[in-house]
N, C-alpha and C. Protein backbone atom coordinates (compact mmCIF):
# COMPACT_ATOMS: atom_id res chain seq x y z
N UNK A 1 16.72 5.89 -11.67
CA UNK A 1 16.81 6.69 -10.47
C UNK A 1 16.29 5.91 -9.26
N UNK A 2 15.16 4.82 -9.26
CA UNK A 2 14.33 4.25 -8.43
C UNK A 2 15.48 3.88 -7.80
N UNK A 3 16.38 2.72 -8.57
CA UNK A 3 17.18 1.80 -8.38
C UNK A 3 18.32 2.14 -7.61
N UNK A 4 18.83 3.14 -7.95
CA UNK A 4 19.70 4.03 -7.41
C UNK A 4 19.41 4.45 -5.83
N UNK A 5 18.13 4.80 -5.41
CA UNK A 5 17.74 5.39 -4.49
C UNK A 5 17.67 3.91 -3.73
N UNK A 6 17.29 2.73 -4.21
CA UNK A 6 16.94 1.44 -3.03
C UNK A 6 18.70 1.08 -2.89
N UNK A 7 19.43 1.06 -3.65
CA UNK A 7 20.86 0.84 -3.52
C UNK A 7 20.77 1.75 -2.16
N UNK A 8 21.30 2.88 -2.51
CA UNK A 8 21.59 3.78 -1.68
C UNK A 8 20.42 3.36 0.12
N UNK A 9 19.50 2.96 -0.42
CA UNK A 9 18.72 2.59 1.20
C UNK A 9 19.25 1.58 1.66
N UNK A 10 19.89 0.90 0.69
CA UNK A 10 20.71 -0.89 1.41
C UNK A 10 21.95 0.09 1.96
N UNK A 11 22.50 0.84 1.76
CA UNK A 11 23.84 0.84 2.17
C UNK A 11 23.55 1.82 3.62
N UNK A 12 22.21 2.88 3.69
CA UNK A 12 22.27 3.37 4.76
C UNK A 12 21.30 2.64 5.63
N UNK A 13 21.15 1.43 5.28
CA UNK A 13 19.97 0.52 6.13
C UNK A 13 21.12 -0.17 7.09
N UNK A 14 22.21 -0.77 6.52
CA UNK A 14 23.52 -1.90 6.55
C UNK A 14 24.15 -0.50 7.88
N UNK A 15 24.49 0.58 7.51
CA UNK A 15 25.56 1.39 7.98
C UNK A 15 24.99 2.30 8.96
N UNK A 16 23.91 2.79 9.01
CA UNK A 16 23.19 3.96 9.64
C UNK A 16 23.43 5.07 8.58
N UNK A 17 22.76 6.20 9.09
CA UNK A 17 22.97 7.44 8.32
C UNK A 17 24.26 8.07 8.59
N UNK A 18 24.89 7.62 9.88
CA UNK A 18 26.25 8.84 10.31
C UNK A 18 27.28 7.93 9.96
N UNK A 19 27.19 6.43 9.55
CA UNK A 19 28.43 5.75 9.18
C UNK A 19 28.68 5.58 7.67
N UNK A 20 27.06 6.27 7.14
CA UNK A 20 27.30 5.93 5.48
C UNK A 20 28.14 7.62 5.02
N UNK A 21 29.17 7.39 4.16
CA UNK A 21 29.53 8.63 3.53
C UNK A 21 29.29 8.64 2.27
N UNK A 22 29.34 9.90 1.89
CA UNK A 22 29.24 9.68 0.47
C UNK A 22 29.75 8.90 -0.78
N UNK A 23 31.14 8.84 -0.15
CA UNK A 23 32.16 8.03 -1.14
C UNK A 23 31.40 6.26 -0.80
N UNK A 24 31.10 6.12 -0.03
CA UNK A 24 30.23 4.67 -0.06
C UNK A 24 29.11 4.48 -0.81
N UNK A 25 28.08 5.69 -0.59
CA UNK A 25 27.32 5.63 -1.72
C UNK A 25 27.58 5.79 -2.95
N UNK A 26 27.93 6.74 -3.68
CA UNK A 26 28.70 6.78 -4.76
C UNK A 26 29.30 5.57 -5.15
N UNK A 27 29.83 4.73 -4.69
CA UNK A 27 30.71 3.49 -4.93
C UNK A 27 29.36 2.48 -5.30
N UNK A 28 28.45 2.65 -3.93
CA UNK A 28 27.42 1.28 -3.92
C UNK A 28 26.63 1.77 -5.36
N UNK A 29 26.15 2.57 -5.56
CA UNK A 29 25.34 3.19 -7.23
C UNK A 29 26.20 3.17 -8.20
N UNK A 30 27.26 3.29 -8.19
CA UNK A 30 28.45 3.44 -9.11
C UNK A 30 28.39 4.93 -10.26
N UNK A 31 28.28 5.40 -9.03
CA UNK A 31 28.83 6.78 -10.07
C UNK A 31 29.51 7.94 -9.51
N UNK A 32 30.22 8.79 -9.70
CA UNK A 32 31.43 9.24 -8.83
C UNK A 32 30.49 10.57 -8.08
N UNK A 33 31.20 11.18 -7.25
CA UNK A 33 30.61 11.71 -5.98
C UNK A 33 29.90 13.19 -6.56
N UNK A 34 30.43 13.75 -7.58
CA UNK A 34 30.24 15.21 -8.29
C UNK A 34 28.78 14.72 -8.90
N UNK A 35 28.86 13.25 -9.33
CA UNK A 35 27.22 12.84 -10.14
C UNK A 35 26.63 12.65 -9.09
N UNK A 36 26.31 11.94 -8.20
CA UNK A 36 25.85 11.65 -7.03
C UNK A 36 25.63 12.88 -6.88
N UNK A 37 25.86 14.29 -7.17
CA UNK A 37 25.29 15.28 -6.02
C UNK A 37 24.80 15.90 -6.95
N UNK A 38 24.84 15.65 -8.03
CA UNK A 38 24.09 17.01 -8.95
C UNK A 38 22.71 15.92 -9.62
N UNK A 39 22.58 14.31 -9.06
CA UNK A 39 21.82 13.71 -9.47
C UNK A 39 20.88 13.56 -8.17
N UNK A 40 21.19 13.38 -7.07
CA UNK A 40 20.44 13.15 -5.91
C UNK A 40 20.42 14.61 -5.01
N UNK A 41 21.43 15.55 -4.61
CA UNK A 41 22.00 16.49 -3.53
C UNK A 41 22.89 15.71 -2.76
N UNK A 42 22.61 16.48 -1.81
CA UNK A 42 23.65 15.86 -0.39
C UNK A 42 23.36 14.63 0.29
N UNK A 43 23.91 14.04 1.26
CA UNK A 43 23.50 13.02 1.87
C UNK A 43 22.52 12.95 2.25
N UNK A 44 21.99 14.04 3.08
CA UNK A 44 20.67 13.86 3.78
C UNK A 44 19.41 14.20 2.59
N UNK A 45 19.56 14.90 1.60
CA UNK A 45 18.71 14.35 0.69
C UNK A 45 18.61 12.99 -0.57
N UNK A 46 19.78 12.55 -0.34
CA UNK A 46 19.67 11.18 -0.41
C UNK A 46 18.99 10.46 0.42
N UNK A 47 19.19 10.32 1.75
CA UNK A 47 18.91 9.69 2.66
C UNK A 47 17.25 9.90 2.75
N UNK A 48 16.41 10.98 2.54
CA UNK A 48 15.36 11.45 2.26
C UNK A 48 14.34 10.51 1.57
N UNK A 49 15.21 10.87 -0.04
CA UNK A 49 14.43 9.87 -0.79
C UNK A 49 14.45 8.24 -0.07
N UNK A 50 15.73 7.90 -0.17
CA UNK A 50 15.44 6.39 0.60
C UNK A 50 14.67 6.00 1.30
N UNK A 51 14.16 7.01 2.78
CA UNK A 51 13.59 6.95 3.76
C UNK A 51 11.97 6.72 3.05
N UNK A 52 11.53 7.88 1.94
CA UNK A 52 10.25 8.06 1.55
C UNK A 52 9.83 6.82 1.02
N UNK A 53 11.02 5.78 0.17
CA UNK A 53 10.61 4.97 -0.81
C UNK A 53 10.34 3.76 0.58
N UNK A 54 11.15 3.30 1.46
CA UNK A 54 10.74 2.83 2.68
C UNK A 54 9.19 3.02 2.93
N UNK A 55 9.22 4.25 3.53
CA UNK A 55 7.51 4.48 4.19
C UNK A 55 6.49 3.84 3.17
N UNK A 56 6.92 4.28 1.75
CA UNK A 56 5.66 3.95 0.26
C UNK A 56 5.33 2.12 0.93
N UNK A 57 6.65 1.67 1.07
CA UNK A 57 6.61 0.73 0.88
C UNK A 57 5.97 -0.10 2.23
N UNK A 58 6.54 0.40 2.91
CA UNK A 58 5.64 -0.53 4.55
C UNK A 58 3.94 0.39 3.98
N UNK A 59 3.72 1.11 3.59
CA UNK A 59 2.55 1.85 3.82
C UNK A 59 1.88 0.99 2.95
N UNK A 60 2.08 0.02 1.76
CA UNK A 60 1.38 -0.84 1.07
C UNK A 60 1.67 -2.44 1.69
N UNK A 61 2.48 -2.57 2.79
CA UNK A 61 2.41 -3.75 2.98
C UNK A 61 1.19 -3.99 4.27
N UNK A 62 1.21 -2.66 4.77
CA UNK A 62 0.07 -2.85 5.77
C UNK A 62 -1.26 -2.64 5.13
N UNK A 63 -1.23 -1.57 4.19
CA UNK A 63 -2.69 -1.63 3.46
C UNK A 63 -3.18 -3.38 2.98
N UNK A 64 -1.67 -3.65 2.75
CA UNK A 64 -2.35 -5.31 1.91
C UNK A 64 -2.44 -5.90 2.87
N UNK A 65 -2.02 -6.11 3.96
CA UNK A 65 -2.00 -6.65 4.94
C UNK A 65 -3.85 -6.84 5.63
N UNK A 66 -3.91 -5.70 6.40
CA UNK A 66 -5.04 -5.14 6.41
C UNK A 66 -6.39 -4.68 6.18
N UNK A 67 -6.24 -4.93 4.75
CA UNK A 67 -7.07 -5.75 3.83
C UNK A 67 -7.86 -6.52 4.07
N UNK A 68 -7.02 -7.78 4.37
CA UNK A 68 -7.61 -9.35 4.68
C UNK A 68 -8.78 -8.77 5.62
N UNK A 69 -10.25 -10.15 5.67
CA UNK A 69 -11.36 -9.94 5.32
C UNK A 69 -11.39 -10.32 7.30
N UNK A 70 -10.54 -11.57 7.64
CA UNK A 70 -10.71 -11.73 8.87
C UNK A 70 -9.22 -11.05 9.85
N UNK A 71 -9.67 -10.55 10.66
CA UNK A 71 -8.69 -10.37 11.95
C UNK A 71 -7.26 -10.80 11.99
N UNK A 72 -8.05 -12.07 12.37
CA UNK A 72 -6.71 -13.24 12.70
C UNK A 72 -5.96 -12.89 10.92
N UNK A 73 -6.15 -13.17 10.53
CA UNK A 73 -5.25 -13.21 8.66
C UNK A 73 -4.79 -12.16 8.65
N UNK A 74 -5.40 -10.79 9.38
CA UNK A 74 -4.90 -9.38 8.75
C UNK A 74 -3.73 -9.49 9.84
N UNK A 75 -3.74 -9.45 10.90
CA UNK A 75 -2.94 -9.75 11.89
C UNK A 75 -1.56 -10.47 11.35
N UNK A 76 -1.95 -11.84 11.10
CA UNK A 76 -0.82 -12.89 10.89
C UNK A 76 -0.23 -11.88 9.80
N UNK A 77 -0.62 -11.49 8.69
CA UNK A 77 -0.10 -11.29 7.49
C UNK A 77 0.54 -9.72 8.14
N UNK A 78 0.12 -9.22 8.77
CA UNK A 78 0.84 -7.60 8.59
C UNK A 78 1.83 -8.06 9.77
N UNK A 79 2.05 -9.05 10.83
CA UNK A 79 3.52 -9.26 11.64
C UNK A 79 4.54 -10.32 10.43
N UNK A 80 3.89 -11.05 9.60
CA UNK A 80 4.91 -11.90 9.22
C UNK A 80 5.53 -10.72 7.47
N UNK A 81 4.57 -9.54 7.45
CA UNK A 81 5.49 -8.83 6.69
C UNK A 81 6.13 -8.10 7.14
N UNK A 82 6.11 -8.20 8.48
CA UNK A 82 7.12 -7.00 9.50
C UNK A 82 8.36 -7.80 9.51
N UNK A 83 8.30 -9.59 9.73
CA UNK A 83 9.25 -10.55 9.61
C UNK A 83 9.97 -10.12 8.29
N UNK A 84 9.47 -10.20 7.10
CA UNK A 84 9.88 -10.73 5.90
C UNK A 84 10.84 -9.16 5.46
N UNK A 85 10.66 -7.99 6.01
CA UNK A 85 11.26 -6.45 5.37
C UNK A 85 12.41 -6.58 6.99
N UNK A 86 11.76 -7.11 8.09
CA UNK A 86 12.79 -6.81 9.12
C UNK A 86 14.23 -7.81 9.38
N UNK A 87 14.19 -8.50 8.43
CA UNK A 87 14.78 -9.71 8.59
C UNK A 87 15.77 -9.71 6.96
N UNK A 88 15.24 -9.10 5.91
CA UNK A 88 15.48 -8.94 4.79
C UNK A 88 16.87 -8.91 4.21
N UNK A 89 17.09 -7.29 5.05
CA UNK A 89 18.61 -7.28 5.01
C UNK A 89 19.33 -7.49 5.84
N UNK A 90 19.98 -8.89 5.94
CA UNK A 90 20.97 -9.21 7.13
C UNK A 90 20.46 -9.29 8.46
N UNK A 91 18.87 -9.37 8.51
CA UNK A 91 18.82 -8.88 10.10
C UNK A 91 18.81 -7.75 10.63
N UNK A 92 18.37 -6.15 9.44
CA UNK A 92 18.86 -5.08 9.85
C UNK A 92 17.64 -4.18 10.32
N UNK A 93 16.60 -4.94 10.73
CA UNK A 93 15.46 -4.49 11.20
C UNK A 93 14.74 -3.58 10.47
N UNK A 94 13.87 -2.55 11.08
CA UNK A 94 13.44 -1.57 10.60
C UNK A 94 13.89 -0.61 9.93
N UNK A 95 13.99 0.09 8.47
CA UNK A 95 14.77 1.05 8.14
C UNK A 95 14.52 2.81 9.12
N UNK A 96 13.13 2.67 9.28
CA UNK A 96 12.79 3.72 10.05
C UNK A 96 13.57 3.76 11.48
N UNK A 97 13.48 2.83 12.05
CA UNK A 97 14.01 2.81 13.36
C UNK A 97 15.44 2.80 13.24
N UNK A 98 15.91 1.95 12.54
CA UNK A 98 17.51 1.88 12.18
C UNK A 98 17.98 3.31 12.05
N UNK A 99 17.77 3.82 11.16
CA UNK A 99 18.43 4.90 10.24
C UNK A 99 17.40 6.06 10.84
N UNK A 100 16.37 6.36 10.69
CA UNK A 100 15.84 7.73 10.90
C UNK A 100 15.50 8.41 12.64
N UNK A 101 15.16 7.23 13.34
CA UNK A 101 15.01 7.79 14.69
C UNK A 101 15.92 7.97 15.18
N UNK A 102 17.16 7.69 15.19
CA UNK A 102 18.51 8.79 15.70
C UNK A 102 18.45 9.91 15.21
N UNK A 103 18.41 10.11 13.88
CA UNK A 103 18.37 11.44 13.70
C UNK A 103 17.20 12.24 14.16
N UNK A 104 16.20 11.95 14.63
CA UNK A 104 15.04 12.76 15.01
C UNK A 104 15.34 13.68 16.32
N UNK A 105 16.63 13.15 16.83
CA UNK A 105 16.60 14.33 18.33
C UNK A 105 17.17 14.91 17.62
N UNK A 106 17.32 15.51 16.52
CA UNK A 106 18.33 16.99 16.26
C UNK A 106 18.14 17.17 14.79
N UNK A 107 17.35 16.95 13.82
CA UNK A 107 16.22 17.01 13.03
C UNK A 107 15.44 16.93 12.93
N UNK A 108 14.44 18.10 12.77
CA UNK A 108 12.90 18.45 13.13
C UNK A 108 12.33 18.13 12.04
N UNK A 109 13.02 17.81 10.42
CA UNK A 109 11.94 17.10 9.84
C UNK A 109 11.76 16.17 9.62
N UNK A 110 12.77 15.51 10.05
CA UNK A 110 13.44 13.86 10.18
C UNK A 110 12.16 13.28 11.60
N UNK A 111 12.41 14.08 12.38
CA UNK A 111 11.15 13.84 13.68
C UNK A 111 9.90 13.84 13.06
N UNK A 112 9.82 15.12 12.32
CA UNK A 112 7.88 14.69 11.78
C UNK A 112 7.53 14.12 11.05
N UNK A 113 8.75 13.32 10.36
CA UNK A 113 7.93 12.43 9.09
C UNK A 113 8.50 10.98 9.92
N UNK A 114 8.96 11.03 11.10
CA UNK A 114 9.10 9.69 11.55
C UNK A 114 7.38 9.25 12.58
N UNK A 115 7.31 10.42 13.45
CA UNK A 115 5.93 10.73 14.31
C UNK A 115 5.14 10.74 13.54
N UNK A 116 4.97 10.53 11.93
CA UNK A 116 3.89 11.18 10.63
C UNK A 116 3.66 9.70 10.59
N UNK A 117 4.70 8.49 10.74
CA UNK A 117 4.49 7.45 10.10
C UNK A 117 4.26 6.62 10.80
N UNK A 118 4.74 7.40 12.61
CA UNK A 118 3.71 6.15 13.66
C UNK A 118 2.61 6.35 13.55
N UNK A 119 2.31 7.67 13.79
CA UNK A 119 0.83 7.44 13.47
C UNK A 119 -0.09 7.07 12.73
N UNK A 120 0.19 6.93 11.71
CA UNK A 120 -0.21 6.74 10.33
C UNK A 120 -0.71 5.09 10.58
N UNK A 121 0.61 4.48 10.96
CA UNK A 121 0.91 2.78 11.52
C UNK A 121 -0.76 3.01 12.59
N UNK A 122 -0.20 3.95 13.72
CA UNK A 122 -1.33 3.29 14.64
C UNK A 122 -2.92 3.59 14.09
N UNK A 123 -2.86 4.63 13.53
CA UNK A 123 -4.28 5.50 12.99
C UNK A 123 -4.64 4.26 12.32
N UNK A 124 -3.98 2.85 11.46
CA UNK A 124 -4.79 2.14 10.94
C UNK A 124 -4.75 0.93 11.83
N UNK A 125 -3.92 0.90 12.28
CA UNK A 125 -4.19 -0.61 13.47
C UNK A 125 -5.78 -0.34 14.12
N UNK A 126 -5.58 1.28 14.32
CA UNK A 126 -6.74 1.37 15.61
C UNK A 126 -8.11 0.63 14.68
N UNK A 127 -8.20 1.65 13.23
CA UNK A 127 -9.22 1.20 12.12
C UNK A 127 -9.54 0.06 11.89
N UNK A 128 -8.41 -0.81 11.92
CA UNK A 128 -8.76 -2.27 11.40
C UNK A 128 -8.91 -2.99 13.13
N UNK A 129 -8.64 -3.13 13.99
CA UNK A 129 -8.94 -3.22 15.34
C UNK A 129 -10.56 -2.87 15.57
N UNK A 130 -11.28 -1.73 15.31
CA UNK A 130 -12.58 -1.12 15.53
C UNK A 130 -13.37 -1.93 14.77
N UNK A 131 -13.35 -2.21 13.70
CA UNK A 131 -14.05 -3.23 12.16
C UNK A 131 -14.21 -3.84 13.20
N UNK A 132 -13.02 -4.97 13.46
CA UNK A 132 -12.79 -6.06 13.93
C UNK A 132 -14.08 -6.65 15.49
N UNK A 133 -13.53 -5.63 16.28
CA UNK A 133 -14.27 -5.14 17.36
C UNK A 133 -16.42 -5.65 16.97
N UNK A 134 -16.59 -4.48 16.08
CA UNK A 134 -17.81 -4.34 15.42
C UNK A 134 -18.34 -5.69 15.14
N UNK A 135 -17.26 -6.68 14.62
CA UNK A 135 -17.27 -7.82 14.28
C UNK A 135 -17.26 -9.17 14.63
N UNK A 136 -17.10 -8.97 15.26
CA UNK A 136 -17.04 -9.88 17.40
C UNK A 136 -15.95 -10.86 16.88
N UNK A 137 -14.62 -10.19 16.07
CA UNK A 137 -13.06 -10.76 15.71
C UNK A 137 -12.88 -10.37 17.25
N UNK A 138 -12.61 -8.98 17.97
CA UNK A 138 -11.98 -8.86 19.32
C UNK A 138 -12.89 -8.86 20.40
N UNK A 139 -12.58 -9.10 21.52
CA UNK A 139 -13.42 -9.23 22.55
C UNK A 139 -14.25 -7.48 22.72
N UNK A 140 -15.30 -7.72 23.18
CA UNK A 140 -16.07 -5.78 23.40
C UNK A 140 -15.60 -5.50 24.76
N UNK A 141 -14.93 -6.21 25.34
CA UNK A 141 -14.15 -5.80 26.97
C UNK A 141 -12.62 -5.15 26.65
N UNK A 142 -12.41 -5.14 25.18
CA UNK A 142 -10.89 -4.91 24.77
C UNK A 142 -11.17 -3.51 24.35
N UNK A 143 -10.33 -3.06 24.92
CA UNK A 143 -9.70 -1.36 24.83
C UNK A 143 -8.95 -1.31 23.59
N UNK A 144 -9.41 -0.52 22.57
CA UNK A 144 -8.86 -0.72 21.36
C UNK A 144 -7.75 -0.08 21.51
N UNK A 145 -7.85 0.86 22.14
CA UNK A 145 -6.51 2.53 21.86
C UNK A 145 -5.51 1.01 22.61
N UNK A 146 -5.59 0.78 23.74
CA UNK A 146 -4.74 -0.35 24.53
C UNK A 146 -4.19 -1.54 23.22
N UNK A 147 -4.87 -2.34 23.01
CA UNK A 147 -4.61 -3.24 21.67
C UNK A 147 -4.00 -2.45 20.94
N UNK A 148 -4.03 -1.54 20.25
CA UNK A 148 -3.08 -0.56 19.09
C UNK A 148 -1.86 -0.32 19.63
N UNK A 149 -1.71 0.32 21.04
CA UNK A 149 -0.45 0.59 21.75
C UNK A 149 0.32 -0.77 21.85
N UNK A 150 -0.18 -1.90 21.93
CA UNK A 150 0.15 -3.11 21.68
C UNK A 150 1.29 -3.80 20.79
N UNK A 151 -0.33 -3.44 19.67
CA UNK A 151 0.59 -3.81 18.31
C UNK A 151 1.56 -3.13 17.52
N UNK A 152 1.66 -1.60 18.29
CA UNK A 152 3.25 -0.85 17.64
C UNK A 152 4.04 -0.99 18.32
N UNK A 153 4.14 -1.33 19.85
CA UNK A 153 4.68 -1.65 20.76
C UNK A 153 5.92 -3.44 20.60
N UNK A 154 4.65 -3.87 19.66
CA UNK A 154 5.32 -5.66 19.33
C UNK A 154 5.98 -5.14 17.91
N UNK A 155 5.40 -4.84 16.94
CA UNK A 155 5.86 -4.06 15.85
C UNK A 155 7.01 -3.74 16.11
N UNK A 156 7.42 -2.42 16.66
CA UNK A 156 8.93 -2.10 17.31
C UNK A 156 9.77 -3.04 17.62
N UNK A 157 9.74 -3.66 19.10
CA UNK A 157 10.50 -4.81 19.65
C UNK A 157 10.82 -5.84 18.44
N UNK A 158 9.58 -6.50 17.77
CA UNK A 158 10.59 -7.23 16.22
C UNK A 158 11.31 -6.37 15.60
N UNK A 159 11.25 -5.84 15.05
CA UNK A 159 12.40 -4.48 14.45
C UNK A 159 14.06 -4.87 15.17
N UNK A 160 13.56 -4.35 16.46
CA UNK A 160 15.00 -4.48 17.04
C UNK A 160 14.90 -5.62 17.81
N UNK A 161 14.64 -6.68 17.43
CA UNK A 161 15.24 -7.88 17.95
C UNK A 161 15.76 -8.80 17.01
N UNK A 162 15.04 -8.54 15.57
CA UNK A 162 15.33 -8.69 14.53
C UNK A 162 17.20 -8.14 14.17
N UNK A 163 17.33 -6.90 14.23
CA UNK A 163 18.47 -6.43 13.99
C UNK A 163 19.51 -6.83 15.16
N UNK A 164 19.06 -7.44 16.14
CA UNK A 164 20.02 -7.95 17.29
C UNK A 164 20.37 -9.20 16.82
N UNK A 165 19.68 -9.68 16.00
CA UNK A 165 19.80 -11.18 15.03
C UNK A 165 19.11 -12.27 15.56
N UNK A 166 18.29 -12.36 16.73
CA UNK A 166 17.50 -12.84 17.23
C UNK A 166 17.15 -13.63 16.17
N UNK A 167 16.45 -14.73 16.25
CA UNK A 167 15.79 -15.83 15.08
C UNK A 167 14.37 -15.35 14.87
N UNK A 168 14.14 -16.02 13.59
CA UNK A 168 12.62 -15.57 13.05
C UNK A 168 11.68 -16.33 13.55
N UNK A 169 12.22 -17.45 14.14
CA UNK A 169 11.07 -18.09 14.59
C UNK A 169 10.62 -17.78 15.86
N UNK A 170 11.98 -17.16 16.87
CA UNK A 170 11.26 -16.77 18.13
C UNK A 170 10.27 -15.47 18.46
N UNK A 171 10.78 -14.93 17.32
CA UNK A 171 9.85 -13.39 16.88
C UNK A 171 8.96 -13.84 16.19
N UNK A 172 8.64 -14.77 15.59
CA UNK A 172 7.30 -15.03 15.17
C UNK A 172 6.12 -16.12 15.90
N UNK A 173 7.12 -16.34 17.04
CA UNK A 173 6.23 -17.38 18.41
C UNK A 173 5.47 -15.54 18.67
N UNK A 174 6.22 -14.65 19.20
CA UNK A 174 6.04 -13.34 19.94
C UNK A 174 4.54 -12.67 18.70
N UNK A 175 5.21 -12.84 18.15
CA UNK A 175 3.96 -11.97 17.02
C UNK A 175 2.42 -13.06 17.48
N UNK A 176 3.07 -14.53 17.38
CA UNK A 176 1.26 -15.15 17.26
C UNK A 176 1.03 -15.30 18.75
N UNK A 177 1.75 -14.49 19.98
CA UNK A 177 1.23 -14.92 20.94
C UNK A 177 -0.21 -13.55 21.26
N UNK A 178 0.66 -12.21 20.46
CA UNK A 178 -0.13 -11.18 20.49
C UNK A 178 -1.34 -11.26 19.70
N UNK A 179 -1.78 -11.87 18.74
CA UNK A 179 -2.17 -12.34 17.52
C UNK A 179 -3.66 -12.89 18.38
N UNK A 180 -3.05 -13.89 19.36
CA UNK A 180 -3.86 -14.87 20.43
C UNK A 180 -4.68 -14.15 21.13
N UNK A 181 -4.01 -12.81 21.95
CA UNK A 181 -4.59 -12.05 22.60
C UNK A 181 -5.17 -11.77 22.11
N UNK A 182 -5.37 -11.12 21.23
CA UNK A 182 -6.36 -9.83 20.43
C UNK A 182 -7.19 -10.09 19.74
N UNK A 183 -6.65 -11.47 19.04
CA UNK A 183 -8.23 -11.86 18.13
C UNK A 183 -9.04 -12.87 19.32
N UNK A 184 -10.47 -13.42 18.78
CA UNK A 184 -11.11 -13.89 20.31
C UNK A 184 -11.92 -14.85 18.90
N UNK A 185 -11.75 -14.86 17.57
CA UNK A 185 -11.50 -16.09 16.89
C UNK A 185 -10.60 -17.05 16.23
């Protein structure tokens, strides 16, 4: 079922949610459209699960990320895994941004579990930013809430500069210039 559900996230990662139909999914999992619905539901609860297994998954790359003991490392490591998932498929950026924030102006639960997962993003930047702070990693003249707005702010823009096909290396000059700013070792 896992497998099934990351298929199905490649094809609405590649297509968006309003260009993938069912008969595409069904095709990309390989099983005909009557199984597909009595095994997953409808599209948008397909699209659901995909989305959730997404979030699981950035939500452990920043925990590991974040982790790391110094600043600068937690930093480098949580933009160059923003590189390595945004760049992944084809260049297709963010799955959240790709696929779920269109639908958020006209799905209200599609909106709160997208707003559930910025914050979530910033609620730990700010955390690991404050350590840091404590730690004389950032300057004590640096506005943390400012630095956080920052780093979802650069976060985003790779996403979609990434999916514009932009190169990895010029998005990853952009990541260590922010990297520069913020850490003060």
């Amino acid at each position: 079922m896992e497998a099934a559900v990351r298929t199905a996230q490649s094809v609405f990662w590649r297509l968006g949610y309003e260009a993938t139909s069912l008969a595409a999914l069904a095709e990309a999992i390989g099983v005909h459209k009557p199984s597909l619905y009595a095994a997953y539901g409808d599209k948008r609860a397909i699209f659901l699960q995909a989305y959730d297994a997404y979030q699981r998954d950035a939500a452990g790359l920043v925990e590991s990320a974040f982790g790391k003991p110094r600043l600068r490392d937690a930093m480098t490591a949580f933009f160059v895994s923003d590189l390595d998932l945004f760049t992944a498929e084809a260049g297709a950026g963010c799955f959240m941004l790709a696929t779920a924030l269109p639908l958020a102006g006209t799905d209200p639960e599609i909106a709160d579990r997208v707003r559930a997962a910025l914050a979530g993003l910033r609620s730990a930047v700010v955390e690991r930013l404050t350590q840091a702070q404590r730690k004389g990693e950032v300057a004590v003249q640096m506005e943390i809430e400012t630095a956080a707005d920052l780093v979802l702010s650069t976060h985003i823009a790779l996403a979609n500069r990434a999916r514009s096909g932009e190169p990895r290396a010029a998005l990853h000059k952009s990541a260590q210039r922010i990297i520069d700013l913020i850490c003060s070792e």
